[in-house]
PDB file of N, CA and C in Angstrom:
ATOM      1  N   UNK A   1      -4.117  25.935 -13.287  1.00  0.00           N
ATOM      2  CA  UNK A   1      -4.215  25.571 -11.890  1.00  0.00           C
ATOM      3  C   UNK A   1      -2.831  25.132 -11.425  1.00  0.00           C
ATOM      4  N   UNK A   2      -2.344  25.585 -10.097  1.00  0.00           N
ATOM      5  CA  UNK A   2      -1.267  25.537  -9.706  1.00  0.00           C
ATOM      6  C   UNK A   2      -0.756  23.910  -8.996  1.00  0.00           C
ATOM      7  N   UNK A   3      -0.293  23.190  -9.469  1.00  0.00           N
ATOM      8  CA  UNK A   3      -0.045  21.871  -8.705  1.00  0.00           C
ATOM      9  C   UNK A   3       0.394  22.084  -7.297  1.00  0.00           C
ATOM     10  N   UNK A   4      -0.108  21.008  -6.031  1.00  0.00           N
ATOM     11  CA  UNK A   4      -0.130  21.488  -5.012  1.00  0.00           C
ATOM     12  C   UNK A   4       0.535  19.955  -4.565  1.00  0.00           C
ATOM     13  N   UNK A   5       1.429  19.886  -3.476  1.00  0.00           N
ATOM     14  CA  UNK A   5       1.561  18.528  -3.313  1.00  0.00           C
ATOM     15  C   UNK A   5       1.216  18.764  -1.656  1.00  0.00           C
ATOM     16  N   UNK A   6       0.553  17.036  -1.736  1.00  0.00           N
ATOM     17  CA  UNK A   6      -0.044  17.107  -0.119  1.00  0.00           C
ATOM     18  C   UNK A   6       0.885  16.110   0.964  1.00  0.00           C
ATOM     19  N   UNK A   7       0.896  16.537   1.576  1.00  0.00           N
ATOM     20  CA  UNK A   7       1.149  15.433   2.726  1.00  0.00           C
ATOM     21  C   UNK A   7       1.092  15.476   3.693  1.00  0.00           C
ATOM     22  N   UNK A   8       1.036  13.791   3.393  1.00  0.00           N
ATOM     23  CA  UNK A   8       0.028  13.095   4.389  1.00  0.00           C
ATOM     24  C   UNK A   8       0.717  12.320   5.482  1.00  0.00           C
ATOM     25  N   UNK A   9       0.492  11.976   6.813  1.00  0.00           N
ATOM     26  CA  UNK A   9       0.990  11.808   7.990  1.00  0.00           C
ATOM     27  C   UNK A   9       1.131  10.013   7.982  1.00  0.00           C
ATOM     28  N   UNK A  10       1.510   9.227   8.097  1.00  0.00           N
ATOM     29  CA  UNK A  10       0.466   7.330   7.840  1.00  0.00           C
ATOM     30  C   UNK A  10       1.571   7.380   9.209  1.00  0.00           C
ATOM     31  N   UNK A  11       0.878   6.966  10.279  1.00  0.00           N
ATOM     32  CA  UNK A  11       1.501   6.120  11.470  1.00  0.00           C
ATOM     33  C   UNK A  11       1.614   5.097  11.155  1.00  0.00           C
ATOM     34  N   UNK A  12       1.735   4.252  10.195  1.00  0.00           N
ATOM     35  CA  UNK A  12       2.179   2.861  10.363  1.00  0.00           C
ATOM     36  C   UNK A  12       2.509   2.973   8.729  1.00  0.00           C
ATOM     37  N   UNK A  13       3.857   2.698   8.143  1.00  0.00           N
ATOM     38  CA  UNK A  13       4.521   2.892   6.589  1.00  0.00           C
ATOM     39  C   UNK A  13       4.516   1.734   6.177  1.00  0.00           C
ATOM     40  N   UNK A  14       4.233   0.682   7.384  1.00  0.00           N
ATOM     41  CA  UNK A  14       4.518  -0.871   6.827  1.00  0.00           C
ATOM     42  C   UNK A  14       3.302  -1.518   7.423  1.00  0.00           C
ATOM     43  N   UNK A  15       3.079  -2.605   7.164  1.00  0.00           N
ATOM     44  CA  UNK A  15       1.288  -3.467   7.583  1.00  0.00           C
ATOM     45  C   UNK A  15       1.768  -5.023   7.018  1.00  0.00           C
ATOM     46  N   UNK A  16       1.755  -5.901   8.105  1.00  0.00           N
ATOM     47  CA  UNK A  16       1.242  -7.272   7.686  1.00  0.00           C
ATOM     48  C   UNK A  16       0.553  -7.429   6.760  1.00  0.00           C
ATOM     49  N   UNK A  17       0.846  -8.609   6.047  1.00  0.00           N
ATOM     50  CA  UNK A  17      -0.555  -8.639   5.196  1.00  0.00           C
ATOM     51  C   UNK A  17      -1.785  -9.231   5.656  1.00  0.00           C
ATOM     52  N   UNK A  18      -2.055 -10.312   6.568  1.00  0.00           N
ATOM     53  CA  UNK A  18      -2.697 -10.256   7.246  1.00  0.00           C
ATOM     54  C   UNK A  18      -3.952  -9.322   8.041  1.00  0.00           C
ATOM     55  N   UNK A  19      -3.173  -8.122   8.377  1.00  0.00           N
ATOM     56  CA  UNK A  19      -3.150  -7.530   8.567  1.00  0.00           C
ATOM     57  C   UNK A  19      -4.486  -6.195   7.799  1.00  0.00           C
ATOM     58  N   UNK A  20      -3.126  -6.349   6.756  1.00  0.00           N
ATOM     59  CA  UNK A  20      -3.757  -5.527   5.256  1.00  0.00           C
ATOM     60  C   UNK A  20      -4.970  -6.241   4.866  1.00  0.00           C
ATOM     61  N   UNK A  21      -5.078  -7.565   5.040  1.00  0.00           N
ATOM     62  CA  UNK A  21      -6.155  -8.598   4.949  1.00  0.00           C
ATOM     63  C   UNK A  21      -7.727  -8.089   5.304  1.00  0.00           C
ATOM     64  N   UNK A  22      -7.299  -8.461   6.927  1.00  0.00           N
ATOM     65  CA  UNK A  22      -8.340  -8.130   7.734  1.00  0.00           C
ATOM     66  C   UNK A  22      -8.865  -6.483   7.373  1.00  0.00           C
ATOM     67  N   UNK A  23      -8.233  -5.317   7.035  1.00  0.00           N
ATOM     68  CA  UNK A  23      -8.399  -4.068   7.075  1.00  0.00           C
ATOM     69  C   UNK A  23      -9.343  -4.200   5.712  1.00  0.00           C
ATOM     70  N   UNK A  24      -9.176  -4.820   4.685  1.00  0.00           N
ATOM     71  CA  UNK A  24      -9.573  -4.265   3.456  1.00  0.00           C
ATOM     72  C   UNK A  24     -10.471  -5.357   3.459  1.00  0.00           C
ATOM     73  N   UNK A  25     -10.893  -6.680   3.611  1.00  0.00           N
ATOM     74  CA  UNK A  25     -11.824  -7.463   3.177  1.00  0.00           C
ATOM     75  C   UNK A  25     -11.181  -8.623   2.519  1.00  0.00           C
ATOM     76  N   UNK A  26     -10.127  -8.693   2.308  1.00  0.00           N
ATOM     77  CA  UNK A  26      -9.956  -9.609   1.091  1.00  0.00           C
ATOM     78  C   UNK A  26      -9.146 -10.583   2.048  1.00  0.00           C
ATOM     79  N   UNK A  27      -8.818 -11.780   1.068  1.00  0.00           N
ATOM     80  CA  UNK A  27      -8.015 -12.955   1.690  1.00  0.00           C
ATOM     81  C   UNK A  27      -6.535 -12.559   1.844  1.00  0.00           C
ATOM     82  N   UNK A  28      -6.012 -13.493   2.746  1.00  0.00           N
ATOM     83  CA  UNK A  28      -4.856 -12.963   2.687  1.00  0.00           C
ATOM     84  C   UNK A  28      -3.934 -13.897   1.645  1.00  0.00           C
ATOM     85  N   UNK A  29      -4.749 -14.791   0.905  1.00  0.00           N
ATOM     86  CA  UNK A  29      -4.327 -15.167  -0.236  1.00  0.00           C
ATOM     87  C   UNK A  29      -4.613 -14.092  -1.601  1.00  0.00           C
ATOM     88  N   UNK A  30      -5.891 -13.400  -1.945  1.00  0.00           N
ATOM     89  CA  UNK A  30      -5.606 -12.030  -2.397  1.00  0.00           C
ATOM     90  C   UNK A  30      -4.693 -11.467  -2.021  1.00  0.00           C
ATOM     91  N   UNK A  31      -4.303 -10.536  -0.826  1.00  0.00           N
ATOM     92  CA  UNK A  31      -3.310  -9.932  -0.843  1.00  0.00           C
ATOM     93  C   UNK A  31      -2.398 -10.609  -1.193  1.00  0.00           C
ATOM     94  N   UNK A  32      -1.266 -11.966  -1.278  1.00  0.00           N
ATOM     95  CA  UNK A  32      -0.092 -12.779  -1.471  1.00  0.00           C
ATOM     96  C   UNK A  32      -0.121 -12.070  -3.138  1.00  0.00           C
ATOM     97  N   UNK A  33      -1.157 -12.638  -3.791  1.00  0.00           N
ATOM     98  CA  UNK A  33      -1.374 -12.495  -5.085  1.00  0.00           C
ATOM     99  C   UNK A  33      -0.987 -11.357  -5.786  1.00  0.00           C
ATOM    100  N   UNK A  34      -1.422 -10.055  -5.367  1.00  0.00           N
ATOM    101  CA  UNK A  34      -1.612  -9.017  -5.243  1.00  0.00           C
ATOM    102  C   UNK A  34       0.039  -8.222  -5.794  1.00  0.00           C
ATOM    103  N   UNK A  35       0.408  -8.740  -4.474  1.00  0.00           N
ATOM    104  CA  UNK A  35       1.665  -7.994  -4.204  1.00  0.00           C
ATOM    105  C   UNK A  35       2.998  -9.587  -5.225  1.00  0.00           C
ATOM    106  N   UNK A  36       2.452 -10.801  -5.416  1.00  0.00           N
ATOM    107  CA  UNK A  36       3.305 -11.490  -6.777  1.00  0.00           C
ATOM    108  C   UNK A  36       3.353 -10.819  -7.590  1.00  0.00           C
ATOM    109  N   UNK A  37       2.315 -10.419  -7.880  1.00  0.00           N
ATOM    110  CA  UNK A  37       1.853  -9.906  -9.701  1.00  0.00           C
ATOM    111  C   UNK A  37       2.294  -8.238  -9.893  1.00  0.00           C
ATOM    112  N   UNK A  38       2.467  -7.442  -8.522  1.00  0.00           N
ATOM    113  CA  UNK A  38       3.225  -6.575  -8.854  1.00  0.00           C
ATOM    114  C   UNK A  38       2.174  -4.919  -8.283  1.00  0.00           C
ATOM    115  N   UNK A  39       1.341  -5.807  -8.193  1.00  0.00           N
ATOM    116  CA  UNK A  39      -0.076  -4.438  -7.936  1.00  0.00           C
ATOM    117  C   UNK A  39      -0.442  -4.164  -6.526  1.00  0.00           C
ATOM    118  N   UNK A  40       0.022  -4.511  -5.831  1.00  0.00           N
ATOM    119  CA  UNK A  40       0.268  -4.362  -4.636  1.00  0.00           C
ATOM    120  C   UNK A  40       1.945  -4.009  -4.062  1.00  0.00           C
ATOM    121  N   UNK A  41       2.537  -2.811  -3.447  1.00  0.00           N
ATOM    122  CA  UNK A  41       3.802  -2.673  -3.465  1.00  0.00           C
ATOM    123  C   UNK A  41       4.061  -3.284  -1.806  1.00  0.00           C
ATOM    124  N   UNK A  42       5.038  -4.076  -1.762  1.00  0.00           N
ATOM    125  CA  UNK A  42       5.565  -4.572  -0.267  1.00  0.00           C
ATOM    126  C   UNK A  42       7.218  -4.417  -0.334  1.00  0.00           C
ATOM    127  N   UNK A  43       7.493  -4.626   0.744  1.00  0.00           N
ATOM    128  CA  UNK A  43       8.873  -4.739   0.931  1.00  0.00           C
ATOM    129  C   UNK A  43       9.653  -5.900   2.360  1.00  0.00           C
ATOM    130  N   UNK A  44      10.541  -5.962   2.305  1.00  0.00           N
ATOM    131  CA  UNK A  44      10.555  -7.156   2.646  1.00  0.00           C
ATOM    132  C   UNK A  44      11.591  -7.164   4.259  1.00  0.00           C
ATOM    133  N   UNK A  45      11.078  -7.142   5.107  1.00  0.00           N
ATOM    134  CA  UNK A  45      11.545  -6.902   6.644  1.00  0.00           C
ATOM    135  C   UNK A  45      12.017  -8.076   7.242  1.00  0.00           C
ATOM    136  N   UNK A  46      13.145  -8.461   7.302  1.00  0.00           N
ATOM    137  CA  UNK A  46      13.604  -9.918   7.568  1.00  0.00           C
ATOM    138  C   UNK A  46      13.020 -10.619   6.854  1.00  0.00           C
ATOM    139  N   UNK A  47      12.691 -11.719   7.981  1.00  0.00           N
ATOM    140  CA  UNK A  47      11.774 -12.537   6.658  1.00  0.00           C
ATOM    141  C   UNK A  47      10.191 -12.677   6.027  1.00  0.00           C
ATOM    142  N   UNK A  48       9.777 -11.287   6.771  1.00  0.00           N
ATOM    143  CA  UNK A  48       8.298 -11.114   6.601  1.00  0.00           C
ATOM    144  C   UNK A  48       8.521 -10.090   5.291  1.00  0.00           C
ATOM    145  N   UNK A  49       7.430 -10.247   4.434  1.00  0.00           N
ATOM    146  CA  UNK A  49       6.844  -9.618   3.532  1.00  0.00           C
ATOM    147  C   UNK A  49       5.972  -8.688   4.025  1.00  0.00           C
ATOM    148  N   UNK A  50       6.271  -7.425   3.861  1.00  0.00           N
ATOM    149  CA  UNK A  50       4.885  -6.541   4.569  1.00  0.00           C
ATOM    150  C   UNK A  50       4.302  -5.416   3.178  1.00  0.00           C
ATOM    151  N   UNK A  51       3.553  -5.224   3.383  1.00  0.00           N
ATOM    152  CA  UNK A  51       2.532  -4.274   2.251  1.00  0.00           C
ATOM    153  C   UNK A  51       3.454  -2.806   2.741  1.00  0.00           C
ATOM    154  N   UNK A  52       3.718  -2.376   2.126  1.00  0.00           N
ATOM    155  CA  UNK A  52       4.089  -0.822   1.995  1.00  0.00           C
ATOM    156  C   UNK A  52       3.211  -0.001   1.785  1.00  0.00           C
ATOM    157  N   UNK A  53       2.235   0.333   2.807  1.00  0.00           N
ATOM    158  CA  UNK A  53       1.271   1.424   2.845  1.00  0.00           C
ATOM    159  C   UNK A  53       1.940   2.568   2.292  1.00  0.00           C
ATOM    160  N   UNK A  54       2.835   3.261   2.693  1.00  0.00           N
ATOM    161  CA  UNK A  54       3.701   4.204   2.451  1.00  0.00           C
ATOM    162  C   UNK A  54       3.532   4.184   0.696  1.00  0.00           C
ATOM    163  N   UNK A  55       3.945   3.878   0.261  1.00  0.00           N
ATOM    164  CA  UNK A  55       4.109   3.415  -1.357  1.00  0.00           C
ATOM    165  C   UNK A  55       2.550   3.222  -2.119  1.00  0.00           C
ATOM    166  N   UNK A  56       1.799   2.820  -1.188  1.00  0.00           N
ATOM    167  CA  UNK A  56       0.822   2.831  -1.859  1.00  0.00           C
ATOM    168  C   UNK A  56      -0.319   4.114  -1.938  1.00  0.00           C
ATOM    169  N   UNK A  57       0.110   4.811  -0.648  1.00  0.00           N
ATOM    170  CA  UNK A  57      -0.464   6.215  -0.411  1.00  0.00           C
ATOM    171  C   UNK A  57      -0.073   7.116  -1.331  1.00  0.00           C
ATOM    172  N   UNK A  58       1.396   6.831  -1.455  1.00  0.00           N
ATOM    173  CA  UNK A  58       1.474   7.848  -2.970  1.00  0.00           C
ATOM    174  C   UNK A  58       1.281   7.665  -4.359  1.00  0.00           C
ATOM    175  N   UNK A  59       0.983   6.365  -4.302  1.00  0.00           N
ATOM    176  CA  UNK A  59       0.936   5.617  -6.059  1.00  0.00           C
ATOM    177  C   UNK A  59      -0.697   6.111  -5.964  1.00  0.00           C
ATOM    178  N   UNK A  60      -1.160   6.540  -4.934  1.00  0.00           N
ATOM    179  CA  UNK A  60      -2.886   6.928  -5.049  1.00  0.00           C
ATOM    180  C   UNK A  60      -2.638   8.554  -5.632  1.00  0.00           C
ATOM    181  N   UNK A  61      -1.657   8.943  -4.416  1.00  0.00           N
ATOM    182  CA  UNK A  61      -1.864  10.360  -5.058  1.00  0.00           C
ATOM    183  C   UNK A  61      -1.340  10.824  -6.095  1.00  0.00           C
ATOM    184  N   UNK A  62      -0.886  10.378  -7.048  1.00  0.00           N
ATOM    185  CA  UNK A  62      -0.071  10.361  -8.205  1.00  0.00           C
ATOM    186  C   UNK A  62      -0.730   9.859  -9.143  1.00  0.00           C
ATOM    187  N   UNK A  63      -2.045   9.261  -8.615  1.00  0.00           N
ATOM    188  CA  UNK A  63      -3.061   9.165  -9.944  1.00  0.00           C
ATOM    189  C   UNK A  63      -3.303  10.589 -10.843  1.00  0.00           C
ATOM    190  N   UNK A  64      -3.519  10.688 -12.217  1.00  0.00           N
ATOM    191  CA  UNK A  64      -4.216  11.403 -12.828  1.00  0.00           C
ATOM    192  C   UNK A  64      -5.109  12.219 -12.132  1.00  0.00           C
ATOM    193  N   UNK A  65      -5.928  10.879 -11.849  1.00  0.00           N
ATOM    194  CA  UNK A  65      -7.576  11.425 -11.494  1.00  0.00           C
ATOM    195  C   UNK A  65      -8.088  12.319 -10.350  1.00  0.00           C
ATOM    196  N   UNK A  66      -6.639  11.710  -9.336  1.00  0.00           N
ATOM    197  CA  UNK A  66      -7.059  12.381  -7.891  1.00  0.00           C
ATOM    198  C   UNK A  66      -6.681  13.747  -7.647  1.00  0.00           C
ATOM    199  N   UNK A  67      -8.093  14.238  -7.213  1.00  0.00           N
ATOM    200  CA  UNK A  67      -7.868  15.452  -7.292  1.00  0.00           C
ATOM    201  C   UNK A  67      -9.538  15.893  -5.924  1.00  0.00           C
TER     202      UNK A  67
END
């Protein structure tokens, strides 16, 4: 089977965590956690910390599994 790479469009590459909070369910002390420990990818915009959707859209598609 021929590897195919996709892509994908994300209008927004960066997200509050807050933000990321409210969207997914979790605290926004989960998310803090998340992105300490390394499992969550952010990057850092002045002095806000924001979740890197961008980064995380491809660490999905770069799973093994997804297919």
């Amino acid at each position: 089977m021929d590897e195919q790479k996709q892509i994908i469009l994300i209008a927004t590459p960066v997200m509050t965590q807050d933000r990321y909070a409210q969207l997914t369910g979790l605290t926004e002390g989960q998310v803090r956690g998340q992105i300490e420990k390394g499992h969550l990818p952010s990057l850092k915009i002045g002095r806000v910390r924001m979740v890197n959707i961008a980064a995380l859209s491809q660490q999905a598609l770069d799973q093994e599994d997804w297919q």
